[in-house]
N, C-alpha and C. Protein backbone atom coordinates (compact mmCIF):
# COMPACT_ATOMS: atom_id res chain seq x y z
N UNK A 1 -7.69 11.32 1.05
CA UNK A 1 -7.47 9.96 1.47
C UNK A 1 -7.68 9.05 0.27
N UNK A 2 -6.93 8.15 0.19
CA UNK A 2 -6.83 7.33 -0.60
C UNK A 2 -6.70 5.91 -0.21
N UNK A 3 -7.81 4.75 -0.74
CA UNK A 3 -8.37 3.43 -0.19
C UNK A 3 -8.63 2.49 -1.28
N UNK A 4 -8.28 1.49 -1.18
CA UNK A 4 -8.75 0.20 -1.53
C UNK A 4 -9.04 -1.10 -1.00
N UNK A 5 -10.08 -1.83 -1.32
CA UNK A 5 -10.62 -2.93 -0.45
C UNK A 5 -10.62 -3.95 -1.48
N UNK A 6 -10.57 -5.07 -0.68
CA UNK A 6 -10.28 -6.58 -1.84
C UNK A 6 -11.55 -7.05 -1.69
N UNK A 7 -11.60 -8.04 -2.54
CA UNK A 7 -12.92 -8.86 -2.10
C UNK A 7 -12.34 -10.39 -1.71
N UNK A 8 -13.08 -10.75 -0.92
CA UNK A 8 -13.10 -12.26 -0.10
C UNK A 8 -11.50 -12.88 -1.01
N UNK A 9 -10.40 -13.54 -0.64
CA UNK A 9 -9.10 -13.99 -0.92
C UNK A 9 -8.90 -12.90 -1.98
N UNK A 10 -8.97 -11.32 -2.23
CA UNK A 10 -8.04 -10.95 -3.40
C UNK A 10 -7.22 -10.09 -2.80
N UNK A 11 -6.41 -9.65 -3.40
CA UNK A 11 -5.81 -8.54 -2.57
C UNK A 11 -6.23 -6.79 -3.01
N UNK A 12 -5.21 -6.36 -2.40
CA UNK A 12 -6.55 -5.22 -2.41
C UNK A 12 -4.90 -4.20 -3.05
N UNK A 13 -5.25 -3.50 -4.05
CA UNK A 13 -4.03 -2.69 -4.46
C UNK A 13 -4.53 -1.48 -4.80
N UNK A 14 -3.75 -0.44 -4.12
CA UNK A 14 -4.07 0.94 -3.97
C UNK A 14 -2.55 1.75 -5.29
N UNK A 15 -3.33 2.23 -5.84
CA UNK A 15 -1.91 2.95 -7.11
C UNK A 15 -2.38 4.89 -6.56
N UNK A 16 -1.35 4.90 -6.89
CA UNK A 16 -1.57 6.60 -6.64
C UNK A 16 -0.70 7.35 -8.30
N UNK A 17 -1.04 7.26 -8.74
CA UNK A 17 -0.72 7.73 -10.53
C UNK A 17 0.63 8.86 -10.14
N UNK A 18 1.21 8.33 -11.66
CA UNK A 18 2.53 9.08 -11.64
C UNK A 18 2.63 10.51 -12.08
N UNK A 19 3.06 11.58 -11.42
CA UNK A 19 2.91 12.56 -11.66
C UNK A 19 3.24 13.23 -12.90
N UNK A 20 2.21 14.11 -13.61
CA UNK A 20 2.67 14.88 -14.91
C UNK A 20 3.96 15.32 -15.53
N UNK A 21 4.41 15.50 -14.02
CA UNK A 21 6.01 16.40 -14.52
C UNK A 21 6.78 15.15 -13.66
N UNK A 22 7.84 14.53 -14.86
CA UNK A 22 8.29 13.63 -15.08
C UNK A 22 9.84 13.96 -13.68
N UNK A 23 9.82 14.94 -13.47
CA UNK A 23 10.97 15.11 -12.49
C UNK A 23 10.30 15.13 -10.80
N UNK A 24 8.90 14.99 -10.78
CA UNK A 24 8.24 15.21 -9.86
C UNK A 24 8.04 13.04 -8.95
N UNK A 25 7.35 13.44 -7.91
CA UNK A 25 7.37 12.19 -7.03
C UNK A 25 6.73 11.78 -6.19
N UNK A 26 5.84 11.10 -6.19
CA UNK A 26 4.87 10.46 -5.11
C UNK A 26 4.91 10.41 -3.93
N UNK A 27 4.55 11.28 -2.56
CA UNK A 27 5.08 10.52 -1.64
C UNK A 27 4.04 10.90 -0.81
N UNK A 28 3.94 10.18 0.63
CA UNK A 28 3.02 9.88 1.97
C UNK A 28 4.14 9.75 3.27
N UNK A 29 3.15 10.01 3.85
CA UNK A 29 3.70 9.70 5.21
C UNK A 29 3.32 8.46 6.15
N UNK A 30 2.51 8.07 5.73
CA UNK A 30 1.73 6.91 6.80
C UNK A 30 0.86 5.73 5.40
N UNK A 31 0.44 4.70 6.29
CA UNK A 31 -0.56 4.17 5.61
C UNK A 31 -0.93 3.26 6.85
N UNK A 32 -2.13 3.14 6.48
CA UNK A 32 -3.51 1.82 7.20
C UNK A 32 -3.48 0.79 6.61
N UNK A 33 -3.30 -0.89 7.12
CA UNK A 33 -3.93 -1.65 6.58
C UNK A 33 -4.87 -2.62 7.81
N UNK A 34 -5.87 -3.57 7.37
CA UNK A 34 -6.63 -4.50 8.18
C UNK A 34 -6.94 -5.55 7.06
N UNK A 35 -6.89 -6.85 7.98
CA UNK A 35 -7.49 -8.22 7.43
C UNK A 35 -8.79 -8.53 8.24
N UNK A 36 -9.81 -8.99 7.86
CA UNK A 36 -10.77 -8.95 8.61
C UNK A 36 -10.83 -10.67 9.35
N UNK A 37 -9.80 -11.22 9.16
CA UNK A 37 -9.67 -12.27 10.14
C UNK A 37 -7.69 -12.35 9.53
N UNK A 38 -7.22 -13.19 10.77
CA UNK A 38 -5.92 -13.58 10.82
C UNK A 38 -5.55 -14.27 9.13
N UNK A 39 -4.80 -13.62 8.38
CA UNK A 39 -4.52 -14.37 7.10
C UNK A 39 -3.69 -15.21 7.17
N UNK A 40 -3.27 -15.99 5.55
CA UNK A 40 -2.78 -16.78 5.45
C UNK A 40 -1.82 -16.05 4.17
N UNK A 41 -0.56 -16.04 3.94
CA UNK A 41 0.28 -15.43 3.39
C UNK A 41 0.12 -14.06 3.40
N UNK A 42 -0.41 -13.35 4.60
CA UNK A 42 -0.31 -11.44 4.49
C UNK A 42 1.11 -11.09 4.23
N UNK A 43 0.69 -9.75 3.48
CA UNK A 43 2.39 -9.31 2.92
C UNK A 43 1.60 -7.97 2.48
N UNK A 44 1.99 -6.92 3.05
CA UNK A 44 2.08 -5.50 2.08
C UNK A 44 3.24 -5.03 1.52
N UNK A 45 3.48 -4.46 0.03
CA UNK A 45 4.19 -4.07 -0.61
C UNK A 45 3.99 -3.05 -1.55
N UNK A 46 5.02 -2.32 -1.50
CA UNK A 46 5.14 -0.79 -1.92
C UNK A 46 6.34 -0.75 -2.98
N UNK A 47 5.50 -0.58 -4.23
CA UNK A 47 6.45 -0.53 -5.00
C UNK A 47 6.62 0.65 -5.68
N UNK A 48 7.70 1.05 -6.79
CA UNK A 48 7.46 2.77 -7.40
C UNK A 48 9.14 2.50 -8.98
N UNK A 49 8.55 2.22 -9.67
CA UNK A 49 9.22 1.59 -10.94
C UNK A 49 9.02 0.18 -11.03
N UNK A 50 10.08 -0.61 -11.80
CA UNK A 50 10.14 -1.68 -11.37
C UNK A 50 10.87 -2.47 -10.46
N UNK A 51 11.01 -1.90 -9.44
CA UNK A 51 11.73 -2.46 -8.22
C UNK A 51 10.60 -2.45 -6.92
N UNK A 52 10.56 -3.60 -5.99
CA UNK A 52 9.78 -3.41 -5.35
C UNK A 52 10.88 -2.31 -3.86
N UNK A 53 10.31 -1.58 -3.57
CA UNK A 53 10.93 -0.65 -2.74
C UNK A 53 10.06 -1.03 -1.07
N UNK A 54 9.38 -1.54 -0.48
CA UNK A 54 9.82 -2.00 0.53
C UNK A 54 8.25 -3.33 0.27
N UNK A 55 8.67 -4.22 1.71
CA UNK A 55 7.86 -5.30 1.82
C UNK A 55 7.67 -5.97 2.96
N UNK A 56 7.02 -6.50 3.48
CA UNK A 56 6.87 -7.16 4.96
C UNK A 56 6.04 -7.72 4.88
N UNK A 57 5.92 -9.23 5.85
CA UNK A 57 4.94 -9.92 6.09
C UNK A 57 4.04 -9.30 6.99
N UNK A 58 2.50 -9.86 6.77
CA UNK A 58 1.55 -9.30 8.10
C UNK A 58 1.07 -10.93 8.51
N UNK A 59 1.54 -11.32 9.41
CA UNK A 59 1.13 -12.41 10.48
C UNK A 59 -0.36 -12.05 11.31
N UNK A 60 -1.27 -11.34 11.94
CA UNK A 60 -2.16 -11.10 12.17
C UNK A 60 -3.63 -10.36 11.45
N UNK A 61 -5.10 -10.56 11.74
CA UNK A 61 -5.76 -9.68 11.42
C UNK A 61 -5.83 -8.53 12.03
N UNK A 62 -7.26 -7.79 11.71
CA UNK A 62 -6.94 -6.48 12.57
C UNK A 62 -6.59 -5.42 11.70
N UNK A 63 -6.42 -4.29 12.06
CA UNK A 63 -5.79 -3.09 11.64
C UNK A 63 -4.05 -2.92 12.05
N UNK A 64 -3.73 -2.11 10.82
CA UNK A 64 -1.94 -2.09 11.09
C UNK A 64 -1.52 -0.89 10.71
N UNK A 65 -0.53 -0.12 11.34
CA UNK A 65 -0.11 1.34 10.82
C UNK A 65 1.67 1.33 10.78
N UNK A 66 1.95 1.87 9.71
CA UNK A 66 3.40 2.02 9.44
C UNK A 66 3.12 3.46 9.15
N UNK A 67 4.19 4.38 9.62
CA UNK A 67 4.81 5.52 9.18
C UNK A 67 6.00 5.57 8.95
N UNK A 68 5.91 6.42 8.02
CA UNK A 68 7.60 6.68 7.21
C UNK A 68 7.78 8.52 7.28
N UNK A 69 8.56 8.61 8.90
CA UNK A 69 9.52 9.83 8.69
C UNK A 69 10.43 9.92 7.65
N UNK A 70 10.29 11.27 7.42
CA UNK A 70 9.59 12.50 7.29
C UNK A 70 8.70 12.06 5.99
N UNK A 71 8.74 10.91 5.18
CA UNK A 71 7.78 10.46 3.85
C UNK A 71 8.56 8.90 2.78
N UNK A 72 7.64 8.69 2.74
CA UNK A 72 7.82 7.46 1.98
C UNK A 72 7.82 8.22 0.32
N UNK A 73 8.65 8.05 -0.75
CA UNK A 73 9.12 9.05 -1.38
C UNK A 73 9.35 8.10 -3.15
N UNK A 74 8.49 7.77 -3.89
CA UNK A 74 8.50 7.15 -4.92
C UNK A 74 9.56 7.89 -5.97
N UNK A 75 10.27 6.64 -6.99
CA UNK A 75 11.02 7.50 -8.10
C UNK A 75 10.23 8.38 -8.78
N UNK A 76 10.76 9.03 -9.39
CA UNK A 76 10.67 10.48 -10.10
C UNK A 76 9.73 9.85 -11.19
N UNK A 77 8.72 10.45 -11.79
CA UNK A 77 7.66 10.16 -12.96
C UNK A 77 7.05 9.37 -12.69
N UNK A 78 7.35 8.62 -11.45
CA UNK A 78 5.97 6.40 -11.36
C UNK A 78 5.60 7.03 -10.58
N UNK A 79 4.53 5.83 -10.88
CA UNK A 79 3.31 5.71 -9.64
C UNK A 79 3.78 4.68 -8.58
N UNK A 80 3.53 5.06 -7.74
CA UNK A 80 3.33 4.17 -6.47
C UNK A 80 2.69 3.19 -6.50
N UNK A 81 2.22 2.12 -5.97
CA UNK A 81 1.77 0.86 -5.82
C UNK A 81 1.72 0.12 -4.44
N UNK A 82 0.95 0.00 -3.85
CA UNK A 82 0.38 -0.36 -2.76
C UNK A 82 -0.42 -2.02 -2.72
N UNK A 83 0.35 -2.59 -2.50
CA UNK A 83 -0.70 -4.06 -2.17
C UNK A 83 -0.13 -4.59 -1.31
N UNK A 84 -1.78 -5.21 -0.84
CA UNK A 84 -2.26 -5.76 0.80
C UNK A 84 -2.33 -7.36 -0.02
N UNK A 85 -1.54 -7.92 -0.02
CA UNK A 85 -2.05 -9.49 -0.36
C UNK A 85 -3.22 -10.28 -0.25
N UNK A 86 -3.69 -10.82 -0.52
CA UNK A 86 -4.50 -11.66 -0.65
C UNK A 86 -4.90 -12.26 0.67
N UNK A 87 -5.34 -12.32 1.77
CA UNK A 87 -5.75 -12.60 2.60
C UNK A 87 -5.74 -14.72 3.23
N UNK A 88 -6.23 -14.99 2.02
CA UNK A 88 -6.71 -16.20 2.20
C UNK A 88 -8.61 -16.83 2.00
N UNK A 89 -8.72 -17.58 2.07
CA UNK A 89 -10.54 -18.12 2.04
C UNK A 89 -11.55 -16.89 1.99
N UNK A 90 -12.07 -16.41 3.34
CA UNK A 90 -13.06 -15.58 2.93
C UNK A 90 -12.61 -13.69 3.67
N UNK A 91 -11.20 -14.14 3.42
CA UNK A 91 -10.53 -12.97 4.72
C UNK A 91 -10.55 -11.55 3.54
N UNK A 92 -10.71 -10.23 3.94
CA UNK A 92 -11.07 -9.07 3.25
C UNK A 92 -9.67 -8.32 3.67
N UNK A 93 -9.49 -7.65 2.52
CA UNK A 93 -8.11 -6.45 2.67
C UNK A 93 -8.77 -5.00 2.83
N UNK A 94 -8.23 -4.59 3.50
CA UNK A 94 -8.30 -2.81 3.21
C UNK A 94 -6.64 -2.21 3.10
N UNK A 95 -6.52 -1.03 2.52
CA UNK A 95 -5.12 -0.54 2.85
C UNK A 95 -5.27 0.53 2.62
N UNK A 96 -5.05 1.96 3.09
CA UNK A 96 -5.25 3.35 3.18
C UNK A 96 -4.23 3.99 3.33
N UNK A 97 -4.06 5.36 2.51
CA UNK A 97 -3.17 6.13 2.62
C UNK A 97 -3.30 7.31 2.78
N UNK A 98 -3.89 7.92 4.37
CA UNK A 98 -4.86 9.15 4.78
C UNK A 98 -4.28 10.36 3.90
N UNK A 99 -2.56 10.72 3.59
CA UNK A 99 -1.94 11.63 2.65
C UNK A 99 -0.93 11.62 2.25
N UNK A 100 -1.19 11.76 0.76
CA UNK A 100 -0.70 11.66 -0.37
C UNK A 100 -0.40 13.38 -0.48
N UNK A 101 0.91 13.16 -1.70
CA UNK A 101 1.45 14.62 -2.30
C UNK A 101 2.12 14.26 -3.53
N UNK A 102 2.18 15.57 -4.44
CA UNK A 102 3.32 15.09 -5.14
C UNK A 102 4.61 16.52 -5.04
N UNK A 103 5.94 16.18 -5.11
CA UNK A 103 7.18 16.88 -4.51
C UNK A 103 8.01 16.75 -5.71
């Protein structure tokens, strides 16, 4: 499992390092996130080069789960990139990614 937590308004960014063998690729199936009160600009984003590869607003606090059949699947040699935005005033990020591989 793999986790990162923000502190009070930061955001909280989870990287999962790019694999050794440059033809190889990051990928998961699921991830966790929670705001510990309702934010103010929530947004998680998943990026893997320099393109951001997906993004969505989060309108509520609480805990949140997205899965990606059969895997969420980064370009070949990058790392992945995971951030939970910034919350707002004194609001806390978490964002988790129970499993990770590399393919």
């Amino acid at each position: 499992m793999q986790s990162a937590v923000s502190s009070a308004n930061g955001a909280a960014i989870l990287t999962l390092t790019a694999p050794t063998d440059a033809t190889k690729r990051r990928a998961f199936d699921a991830l966790h996130w929670s705001y510990s009160a309702t934010p103010t600009g929530g947004r998680l984003q998943i990026t893997s080069g320099s393109q951001p590869s997906y993004d969505v607003d989060i309108t509520a606090g609480g805990p949140g789960y997205l899965a990606f059949p059969p895997s969420f699947r980064g370009q070949a040699g990058q790392t992945v990139v995971v951030t939970l935005a910034a919350g707002g005033a004194s609001v806390v990020g978490k964002v988790n990614v129970p499993n990770d591989w590399v393919e």
